[in-house]
C-alpha atoms as a PDB file:
ATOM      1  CA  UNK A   1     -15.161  -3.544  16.663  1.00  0.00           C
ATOM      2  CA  UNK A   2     -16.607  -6.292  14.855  1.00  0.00           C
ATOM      3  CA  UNK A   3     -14.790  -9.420  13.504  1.00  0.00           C
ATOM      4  CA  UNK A   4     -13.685  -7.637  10.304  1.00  0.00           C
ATOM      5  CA  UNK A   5     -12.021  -4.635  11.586  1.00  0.00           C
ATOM      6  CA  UNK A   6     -10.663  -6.898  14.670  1.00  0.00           C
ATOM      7  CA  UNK A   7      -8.919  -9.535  11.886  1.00  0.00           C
ATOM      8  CA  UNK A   8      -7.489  -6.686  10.127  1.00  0.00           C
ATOM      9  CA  UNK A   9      -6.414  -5.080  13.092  1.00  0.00           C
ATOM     10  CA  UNK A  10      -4.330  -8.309  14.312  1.00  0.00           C
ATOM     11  CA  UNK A  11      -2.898  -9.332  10.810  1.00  0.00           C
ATOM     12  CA  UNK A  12      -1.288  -5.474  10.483  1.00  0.00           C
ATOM     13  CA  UNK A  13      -0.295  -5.283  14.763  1.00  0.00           C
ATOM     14  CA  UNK A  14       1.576  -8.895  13.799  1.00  0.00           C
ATOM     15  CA  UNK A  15       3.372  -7.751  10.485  1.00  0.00           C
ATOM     16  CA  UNK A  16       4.781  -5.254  12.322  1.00  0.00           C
ATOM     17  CA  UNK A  17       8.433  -7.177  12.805  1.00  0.00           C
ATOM     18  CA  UNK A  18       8.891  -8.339   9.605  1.00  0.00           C
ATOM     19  CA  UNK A  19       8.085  -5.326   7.674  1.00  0.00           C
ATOM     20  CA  UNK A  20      11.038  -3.844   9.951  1.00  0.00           C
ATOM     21  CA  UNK A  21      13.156  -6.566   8.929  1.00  0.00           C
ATOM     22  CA  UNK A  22      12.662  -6.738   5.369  1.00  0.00           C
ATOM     23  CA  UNK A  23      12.038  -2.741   4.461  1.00  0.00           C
ATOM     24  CA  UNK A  24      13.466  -1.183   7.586  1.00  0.00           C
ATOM     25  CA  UNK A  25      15.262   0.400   9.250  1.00  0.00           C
ATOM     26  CA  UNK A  26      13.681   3.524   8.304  1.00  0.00           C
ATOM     27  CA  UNK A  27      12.621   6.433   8.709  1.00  0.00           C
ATOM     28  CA  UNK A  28      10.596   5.740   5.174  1.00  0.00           C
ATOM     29  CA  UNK A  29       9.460   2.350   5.660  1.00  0.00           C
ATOM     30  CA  UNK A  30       6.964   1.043   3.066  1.00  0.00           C
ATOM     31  CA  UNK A  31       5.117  -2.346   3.162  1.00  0.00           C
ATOM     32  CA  UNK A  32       3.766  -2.093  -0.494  1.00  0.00           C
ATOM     33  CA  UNK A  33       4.643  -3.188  -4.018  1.00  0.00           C
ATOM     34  CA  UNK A  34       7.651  -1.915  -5.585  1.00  0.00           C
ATOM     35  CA  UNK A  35       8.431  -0.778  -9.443  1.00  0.00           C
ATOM     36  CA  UNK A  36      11.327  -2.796 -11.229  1.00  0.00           C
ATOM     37  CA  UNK A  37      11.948  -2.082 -14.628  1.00  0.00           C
ATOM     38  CA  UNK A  38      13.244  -5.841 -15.168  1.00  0.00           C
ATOM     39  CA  UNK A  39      13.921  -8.607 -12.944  1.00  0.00           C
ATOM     40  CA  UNK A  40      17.582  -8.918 -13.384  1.00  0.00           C
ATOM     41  CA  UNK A  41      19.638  -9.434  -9.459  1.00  0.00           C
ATOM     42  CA  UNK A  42      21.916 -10.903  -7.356  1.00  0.00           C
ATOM     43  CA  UNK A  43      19.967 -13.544  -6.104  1.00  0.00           C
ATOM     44  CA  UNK A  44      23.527 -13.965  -4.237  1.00  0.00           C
ATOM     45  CA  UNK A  45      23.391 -11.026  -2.310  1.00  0.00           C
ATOM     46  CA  UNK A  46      20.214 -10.356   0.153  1.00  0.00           C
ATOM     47  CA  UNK A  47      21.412  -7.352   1.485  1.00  0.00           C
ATOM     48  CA  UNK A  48      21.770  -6.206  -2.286  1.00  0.00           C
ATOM     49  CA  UNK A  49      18.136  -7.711  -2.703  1.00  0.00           C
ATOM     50  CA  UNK A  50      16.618  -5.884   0.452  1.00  0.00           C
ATOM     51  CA  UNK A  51      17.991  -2.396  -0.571  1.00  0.00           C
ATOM     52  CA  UNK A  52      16.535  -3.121  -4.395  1.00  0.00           C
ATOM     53  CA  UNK A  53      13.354  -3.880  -2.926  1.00  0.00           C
ATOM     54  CA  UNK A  54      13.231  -0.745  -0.950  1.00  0.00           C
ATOM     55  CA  UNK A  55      14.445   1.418  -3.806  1.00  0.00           C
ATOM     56  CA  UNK A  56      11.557  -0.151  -5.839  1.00  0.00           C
ATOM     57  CA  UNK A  57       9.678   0.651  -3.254  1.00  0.00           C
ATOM     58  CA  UNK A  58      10.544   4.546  -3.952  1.00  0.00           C
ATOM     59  CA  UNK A  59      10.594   4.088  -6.985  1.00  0.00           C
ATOM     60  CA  UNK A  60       6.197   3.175  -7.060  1.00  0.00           C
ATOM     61  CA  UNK A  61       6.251   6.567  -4.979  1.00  0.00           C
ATOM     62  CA  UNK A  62       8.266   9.019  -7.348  1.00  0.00           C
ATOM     63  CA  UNK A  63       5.741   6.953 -10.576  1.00  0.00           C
ATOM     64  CA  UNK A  64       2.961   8.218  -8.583  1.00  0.00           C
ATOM     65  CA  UNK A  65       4.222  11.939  -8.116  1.00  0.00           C
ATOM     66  CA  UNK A  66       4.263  12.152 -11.955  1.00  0.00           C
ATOM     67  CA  UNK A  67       1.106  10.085 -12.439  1.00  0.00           C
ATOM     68  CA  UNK A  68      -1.055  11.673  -9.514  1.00  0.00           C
ATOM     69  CA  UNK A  69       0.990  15.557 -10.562  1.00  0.00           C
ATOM     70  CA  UNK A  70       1.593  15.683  -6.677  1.00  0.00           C
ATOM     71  CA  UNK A  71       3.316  19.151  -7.592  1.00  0.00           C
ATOM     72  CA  UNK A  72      -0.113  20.087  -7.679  1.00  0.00           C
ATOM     73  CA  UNK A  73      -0.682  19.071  -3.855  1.00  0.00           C
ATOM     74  CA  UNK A  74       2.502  20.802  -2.520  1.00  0.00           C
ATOM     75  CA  UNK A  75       1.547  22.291   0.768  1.00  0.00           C
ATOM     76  CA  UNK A  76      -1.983  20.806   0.420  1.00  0.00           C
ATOM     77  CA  UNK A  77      -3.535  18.509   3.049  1.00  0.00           C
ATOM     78  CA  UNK A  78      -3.148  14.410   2.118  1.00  0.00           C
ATOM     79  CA  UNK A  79      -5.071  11.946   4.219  1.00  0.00           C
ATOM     80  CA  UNK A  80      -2.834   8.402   3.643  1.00  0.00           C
ATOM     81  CA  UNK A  81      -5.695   5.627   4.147  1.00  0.00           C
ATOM     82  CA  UNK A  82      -4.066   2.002   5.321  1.00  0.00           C
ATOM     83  CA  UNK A  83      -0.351   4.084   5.895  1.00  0.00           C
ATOM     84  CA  UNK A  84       1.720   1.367   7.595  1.00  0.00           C
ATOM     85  CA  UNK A  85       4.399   2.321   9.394  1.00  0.00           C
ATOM     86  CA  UNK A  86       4.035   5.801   7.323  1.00  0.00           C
ATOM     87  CA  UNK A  87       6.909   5.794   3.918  1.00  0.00           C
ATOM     88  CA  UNK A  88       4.324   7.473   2.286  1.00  0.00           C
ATOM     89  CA  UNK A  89       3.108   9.947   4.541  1.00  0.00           C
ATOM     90  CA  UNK A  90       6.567  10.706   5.142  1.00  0.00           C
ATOM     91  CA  UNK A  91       6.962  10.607   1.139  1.00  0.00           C
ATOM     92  CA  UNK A  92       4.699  13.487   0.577  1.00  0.00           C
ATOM     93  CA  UNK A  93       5.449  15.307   3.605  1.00  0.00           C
ATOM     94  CA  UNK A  94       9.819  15.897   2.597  1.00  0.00           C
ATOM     95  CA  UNK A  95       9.513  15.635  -1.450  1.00  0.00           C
ATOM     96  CA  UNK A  96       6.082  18.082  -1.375  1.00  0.00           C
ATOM     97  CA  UNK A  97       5.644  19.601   1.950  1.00  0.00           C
ATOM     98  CA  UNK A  98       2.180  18.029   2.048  1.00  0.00           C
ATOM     99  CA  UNK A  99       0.227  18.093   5.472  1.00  0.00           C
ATOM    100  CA  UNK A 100      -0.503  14.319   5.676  1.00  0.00           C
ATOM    101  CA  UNK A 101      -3.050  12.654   8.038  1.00  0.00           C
ATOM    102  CA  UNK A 102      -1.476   9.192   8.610  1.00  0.00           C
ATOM    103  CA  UNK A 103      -4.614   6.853   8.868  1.00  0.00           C
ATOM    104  CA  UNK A 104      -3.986   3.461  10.451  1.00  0.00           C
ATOM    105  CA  UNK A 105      -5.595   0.951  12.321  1.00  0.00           C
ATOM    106  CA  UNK A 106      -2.580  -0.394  14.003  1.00  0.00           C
ATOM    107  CA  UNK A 107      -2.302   1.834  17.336  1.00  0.00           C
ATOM    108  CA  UNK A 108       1.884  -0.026  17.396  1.00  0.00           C
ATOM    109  CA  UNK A 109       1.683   1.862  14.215  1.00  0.00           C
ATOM    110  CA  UNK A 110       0.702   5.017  14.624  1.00  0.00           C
ATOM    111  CA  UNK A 111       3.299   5.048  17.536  1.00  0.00           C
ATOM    112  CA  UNK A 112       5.922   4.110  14.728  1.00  0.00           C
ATOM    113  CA  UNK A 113       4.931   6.868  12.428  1.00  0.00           C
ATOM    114  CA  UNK A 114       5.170   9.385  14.973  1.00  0.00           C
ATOM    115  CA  UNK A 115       8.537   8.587  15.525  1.00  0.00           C
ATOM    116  CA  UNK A 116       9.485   8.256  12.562  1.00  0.00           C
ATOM    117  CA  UNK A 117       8.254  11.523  11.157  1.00  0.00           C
ATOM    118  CA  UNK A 118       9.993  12.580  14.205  1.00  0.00           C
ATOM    119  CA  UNK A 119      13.676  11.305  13.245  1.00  0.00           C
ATOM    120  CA  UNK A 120      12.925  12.716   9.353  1.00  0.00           C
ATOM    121  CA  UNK A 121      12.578  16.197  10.645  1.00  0.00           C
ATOM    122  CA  UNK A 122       8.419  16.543   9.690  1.00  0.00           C
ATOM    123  CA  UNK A 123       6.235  16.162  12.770  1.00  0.00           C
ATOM    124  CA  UNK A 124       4.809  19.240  12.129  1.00  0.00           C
ATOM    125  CA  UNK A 125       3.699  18.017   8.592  1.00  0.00           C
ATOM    126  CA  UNK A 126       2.426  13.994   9.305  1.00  0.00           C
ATOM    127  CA  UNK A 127      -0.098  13.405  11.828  1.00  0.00           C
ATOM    128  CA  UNK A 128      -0.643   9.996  12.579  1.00  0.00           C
ATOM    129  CA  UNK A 129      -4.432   9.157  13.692  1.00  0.00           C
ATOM    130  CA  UNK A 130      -6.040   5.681  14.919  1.00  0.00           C
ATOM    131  CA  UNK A 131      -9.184   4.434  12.858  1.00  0.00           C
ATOM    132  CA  UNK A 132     -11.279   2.629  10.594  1.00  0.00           C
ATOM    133  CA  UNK A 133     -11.229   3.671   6.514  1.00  0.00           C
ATOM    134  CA  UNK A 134     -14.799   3.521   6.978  1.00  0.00           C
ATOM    135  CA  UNK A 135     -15.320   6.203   9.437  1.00  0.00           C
ATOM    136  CA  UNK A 136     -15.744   9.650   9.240  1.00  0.00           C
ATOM    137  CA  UNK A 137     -12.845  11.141   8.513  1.00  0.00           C
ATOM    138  CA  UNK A 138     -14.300  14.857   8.570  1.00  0.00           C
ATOM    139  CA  UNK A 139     -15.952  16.918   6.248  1.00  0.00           C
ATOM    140  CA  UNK A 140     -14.176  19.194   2.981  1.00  0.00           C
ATOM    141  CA  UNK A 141     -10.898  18.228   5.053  1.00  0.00           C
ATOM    142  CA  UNK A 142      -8.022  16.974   2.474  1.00  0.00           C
ATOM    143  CA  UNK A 143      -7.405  17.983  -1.229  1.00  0.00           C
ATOM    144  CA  UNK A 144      -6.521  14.010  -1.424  1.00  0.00           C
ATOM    145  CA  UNK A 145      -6.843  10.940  -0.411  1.00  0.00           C
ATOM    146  CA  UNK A 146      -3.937   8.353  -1.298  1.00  0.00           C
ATOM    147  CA  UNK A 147      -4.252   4.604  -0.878  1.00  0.00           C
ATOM    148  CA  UNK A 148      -1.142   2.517  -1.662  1.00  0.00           C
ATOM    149  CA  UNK A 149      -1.686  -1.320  -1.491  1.00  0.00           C
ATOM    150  CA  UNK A 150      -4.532  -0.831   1.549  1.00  0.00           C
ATOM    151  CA  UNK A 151      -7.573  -0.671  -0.237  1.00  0.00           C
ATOM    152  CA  UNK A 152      -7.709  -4.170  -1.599  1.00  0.00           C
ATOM    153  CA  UNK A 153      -9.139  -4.532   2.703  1.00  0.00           C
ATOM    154  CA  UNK A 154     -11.525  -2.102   2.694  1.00  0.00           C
ATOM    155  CA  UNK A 155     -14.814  -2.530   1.288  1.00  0.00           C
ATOM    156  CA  UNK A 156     -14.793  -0.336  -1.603  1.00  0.00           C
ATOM    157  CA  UNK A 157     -19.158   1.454  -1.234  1.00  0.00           C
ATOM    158  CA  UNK A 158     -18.818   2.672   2.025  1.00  0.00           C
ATOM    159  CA  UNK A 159     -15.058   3.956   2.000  1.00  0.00           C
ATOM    160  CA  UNK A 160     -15.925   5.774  -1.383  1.00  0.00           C
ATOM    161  CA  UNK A 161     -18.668   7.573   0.193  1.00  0.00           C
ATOM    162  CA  UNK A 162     -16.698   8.249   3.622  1.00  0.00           C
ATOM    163  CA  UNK A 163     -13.810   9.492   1.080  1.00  0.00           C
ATOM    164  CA  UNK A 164     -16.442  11.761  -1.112  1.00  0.00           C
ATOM    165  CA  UNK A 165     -17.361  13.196   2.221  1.00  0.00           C
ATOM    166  CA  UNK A 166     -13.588  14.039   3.511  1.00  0.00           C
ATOM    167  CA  UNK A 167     -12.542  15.636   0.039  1.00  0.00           C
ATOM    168  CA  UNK A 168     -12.788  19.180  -0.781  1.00  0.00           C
ATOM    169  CA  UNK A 169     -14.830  20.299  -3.795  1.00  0.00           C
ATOM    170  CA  UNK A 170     -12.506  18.555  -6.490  1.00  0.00           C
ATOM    171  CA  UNK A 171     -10.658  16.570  -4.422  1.00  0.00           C
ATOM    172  CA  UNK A 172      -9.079  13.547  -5.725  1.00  0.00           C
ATOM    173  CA  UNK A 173      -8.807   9.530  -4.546  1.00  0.00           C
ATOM    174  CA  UNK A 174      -5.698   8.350  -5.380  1.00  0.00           C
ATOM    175  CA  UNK A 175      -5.543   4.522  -5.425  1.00  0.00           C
ATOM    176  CA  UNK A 176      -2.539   2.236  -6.070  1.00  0.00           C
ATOM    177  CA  UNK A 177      -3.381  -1.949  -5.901  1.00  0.00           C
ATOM    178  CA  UNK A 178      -3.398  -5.386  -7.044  1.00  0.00           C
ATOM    179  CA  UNK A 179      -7.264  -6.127  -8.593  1.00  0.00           C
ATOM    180  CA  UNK A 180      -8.453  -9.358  -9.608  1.00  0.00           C
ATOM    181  CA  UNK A 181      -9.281 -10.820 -13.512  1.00  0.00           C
ATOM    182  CA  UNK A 182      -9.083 -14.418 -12.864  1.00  0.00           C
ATOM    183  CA  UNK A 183     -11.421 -15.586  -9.652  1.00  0.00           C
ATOM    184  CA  UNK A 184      -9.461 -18.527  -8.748  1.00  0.00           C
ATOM    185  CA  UNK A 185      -7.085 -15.903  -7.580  1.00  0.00           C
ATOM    186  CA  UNK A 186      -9.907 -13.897  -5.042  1.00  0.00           C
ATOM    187  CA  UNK A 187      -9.563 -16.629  -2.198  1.00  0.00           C
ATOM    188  CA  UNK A 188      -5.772 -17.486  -1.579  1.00  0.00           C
ATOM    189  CA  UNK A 189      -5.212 -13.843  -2.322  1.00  0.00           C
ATOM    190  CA  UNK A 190      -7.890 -12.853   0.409  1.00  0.00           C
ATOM    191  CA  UNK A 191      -6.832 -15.277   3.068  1.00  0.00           C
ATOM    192  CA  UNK A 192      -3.253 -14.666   2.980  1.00  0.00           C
ATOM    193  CA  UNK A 193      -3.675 -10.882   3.155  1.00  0.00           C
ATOM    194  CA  UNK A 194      -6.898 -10.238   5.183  1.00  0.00           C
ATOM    195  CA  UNK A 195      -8.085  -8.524   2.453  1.00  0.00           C
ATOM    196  CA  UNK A 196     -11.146  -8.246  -0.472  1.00  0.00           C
ATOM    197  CA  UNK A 197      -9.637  -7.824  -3.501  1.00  0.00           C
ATOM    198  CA  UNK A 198     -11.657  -6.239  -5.869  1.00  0.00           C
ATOM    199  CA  UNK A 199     -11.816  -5.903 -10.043  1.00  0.00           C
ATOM    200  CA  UNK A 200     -11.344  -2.967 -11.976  1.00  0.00           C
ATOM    201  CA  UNK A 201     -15.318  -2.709 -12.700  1.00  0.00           C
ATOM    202  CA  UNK A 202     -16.264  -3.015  -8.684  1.00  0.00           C
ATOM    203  CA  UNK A 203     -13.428  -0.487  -8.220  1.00  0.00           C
ATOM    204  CA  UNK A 204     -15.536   2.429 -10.768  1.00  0.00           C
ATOM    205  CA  UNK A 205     -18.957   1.595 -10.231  1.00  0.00           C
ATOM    206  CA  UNK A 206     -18.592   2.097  -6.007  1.00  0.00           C
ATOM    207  CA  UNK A 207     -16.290   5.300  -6.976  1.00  0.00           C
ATOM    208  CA  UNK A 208     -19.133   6.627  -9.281  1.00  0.00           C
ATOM    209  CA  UNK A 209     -22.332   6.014  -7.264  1.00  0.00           C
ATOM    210  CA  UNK A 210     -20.485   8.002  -4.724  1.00  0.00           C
ATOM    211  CA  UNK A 211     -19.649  10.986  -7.003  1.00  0.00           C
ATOM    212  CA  UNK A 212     -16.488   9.814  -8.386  1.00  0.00           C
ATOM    213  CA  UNK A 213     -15.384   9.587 -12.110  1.00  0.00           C
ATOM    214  CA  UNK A 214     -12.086   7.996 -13.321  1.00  0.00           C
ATOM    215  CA  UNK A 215      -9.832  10.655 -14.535  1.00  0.00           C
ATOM    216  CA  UNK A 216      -6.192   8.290 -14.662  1.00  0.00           C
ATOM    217  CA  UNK A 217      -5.648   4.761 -15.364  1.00  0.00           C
ATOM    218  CA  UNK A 218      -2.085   3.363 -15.109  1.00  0.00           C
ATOM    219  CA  UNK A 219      -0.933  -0.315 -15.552  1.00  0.00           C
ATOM    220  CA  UNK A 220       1.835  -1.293 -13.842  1.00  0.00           C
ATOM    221  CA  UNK A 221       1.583  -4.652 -13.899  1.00  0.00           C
ATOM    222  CA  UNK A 222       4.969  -5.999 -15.724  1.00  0.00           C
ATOM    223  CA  UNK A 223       7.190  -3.789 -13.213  1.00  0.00           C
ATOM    224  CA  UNK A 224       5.283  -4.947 -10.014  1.00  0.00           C
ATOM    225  CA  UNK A 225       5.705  -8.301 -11.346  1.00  0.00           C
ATOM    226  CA  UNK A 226       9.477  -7.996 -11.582  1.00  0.00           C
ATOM    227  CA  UNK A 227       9.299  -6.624  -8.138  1.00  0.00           C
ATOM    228  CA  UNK A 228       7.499 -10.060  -6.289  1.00  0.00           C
ATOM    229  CA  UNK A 229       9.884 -12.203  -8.499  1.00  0.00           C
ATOM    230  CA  UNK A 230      12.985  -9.993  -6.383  1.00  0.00           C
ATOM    231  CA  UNK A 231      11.162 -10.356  -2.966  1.00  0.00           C
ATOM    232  CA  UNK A 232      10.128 -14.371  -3.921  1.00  0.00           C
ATOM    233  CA  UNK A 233      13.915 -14.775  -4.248  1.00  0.00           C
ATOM    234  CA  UNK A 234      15.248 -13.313  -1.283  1.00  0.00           C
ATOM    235  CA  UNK A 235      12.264 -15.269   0.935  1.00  0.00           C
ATOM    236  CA  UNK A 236      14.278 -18.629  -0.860  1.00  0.00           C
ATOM    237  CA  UNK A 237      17.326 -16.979   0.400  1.00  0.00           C
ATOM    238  CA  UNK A 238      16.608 -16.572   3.511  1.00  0.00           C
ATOM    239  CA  UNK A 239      14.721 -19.722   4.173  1.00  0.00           C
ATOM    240  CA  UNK A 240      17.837 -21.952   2.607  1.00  0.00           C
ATOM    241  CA  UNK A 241      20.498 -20.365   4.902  1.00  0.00           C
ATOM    242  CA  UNK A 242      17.864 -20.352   8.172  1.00  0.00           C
ATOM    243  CA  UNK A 243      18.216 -16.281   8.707  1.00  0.00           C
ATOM    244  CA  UNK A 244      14.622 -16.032  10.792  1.00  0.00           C
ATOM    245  CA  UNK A 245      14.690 -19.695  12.337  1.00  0.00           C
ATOM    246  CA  UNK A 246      11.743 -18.872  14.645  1.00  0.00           C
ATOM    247  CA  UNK A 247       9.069 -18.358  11.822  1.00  0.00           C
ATOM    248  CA  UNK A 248       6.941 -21.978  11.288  1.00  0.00           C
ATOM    249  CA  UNK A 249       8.098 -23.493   8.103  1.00  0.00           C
ATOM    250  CA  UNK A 250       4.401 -24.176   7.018  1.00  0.00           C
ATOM    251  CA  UNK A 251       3.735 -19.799   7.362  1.00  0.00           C
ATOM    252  CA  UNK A 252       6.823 -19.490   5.357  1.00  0.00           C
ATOM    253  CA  UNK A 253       6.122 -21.970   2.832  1.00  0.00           C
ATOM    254  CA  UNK A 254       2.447 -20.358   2.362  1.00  0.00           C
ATOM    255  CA  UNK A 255       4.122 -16.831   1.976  1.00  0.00           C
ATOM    256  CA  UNK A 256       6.448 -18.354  -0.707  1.00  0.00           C
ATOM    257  CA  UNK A 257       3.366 -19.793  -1.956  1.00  0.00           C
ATOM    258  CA  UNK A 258       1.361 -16.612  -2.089  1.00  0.00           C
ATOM    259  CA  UNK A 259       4.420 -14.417  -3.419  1.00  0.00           C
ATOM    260  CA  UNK A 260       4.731 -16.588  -6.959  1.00  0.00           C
ATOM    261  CA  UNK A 261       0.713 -16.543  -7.052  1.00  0.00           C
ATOM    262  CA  UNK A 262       1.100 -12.966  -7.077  1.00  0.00           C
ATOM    263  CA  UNK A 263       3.977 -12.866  -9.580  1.00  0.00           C
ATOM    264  CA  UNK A 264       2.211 -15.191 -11.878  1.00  0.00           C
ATOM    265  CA  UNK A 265      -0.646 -13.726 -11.800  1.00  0.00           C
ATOM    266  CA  UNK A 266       0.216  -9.935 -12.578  1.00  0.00           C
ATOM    267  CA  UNK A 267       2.870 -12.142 -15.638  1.00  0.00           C
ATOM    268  CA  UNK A 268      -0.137 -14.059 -17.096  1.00  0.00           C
ATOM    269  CA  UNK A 269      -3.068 -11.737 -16.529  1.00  0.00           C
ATOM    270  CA  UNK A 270      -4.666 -13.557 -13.738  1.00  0.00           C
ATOM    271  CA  UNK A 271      -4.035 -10.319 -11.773  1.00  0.00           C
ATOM    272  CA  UNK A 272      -3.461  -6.402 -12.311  1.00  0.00           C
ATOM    273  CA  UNK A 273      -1.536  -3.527  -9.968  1.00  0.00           C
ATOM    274  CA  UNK A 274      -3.159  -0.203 -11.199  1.00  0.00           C
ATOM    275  CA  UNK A 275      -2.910   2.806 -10.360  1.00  0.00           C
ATOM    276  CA  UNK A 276      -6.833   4.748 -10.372  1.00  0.00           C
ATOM    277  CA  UNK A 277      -6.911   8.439  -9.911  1.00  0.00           C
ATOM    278  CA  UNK A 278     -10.637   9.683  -9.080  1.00  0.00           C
ATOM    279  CA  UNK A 279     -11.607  12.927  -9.365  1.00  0.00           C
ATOM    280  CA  UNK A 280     -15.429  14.072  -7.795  1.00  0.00           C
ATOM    281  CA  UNK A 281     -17.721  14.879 -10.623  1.00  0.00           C
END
């Protein structure tokens, strides 16, 4: 594994607590931006704050189902690229019976989906599996492929072609994340997440030379902006009244740091969370 796939692999196997903590306990457990329709709370309450982010959460989800017409996919075979600790496998699997191929790179991870899919009642439906976004994934396997906040760290050539080769005749990339419009934004942003943010442009031209054309464009920019204002307040929360004393106060300061850039940046236009549906030509 070379230093790329080994970084990623560490940042996601040491997230692993505090995505339990903040959008736990589970069994649908999702470490990716949430929908708010404004950003009115009870910056008062956190346990009010943790259960509106987790709602939001669902809420991005049940958006997509409409957006992406997942009624189309009922019973059809999903592979979730970058699932963390598997909310949306698990998503797909109760609301639409999907057969979902839980892709991580996070072996801790795949051990939490299983059990997790386990405790919801759908082993038989999610399958986690251990691996790169790059690899090959199989050949005409999945009506679908569905990326939710995860493919800001892959790079976007190869893992277009590796998805043109997994899809069926038809098949569809679904692709929900933050992409850049104002470069100052591409380094903190890529540092703080292990990632490689791309723009909207770099996202089309790698899905078209690999047989893709853009059949869905959805900005959700405002709402996922209301969303890291709700999850920038309850970090203040909890760092004022000392909830997680063992976390450094320089990593928590950077986070805080990170979370505003984020806000500000899908406010102001510095930054935009789309949602891409790709189709093969």
């Amino acid at each position: 594994m070379n230093s790329g796939p080994r970084r990623l692999l560490d940042f996601y196997e040491n997230k692993t607590e505090s995505i339990l903590r903040r959008y736990g306990p589970g069994p649908r457990v999702h470490y990716h931006t949430g929908l708010l329709e404004n950003g009115r709370f009870d910056e008062s309450d956190p346990d009010s704050m943790r259960e509106l982010l987790r709602r939001s959460q669902e809420r991005l989800l049940e958006h997509a189902a409409r957006v992406w017409w997942f009624d189309s996919l009922r019973g059809g075979k999903i592979l979730d690229v970058g699932c963390g600790l598997g909310g949306g496998a698990l998503f797909l699997a109760e609301e639409f019976g999907a057969r979902v191929t839980a892709l991580t790179i996070a072996p801790s991870h795949a051990r939490i989906v299983a059990e997790f899919a386990a405790q919801a009642g759908v082993s038989h439906l999610v399958a986690p599996r251990i691996g790169d976004a790059v690899e090959d994934q199989g050949e005409n396997e999945y009506d679908a492929a569905v990326a939710i906040d995860s493919s800001s760290s892959f790079p976007r050539a190869p893992w277009f072609h590796s998805l043109a080769k997994a899809l069926r005749p038809r098949g569809r990339a679904l692709i929900a994340d933050c992409m850049l419009v104002d470069p100052r934004c591409e380094e903190p942003f890529n540092n703080h997440w292990c990632a490689r943010i791309g723009t909207l442009d770099e996202y089309i031209g790698a899905a078209r030379a690999a047989g893709f054309e853009l059949a869905t464009l959805d900005d959700i920019s405002a709402q996922a902006a209301n969303f890291w204002s709700l999850s920038l307040a309850l970090m203040r929360f909890e760092a004022e009244g000392g909830q997680f004393p063992g976390r450094p106060a320089d990593r928590a300061g950077d986070s805080r740091r990170m979370h505003a850039m984020v806000r500000d940046g899908l406010a102001g236009g510095g930054l935009r969370q789309l949602m891409l549906g790709f189709r093969i030509a």
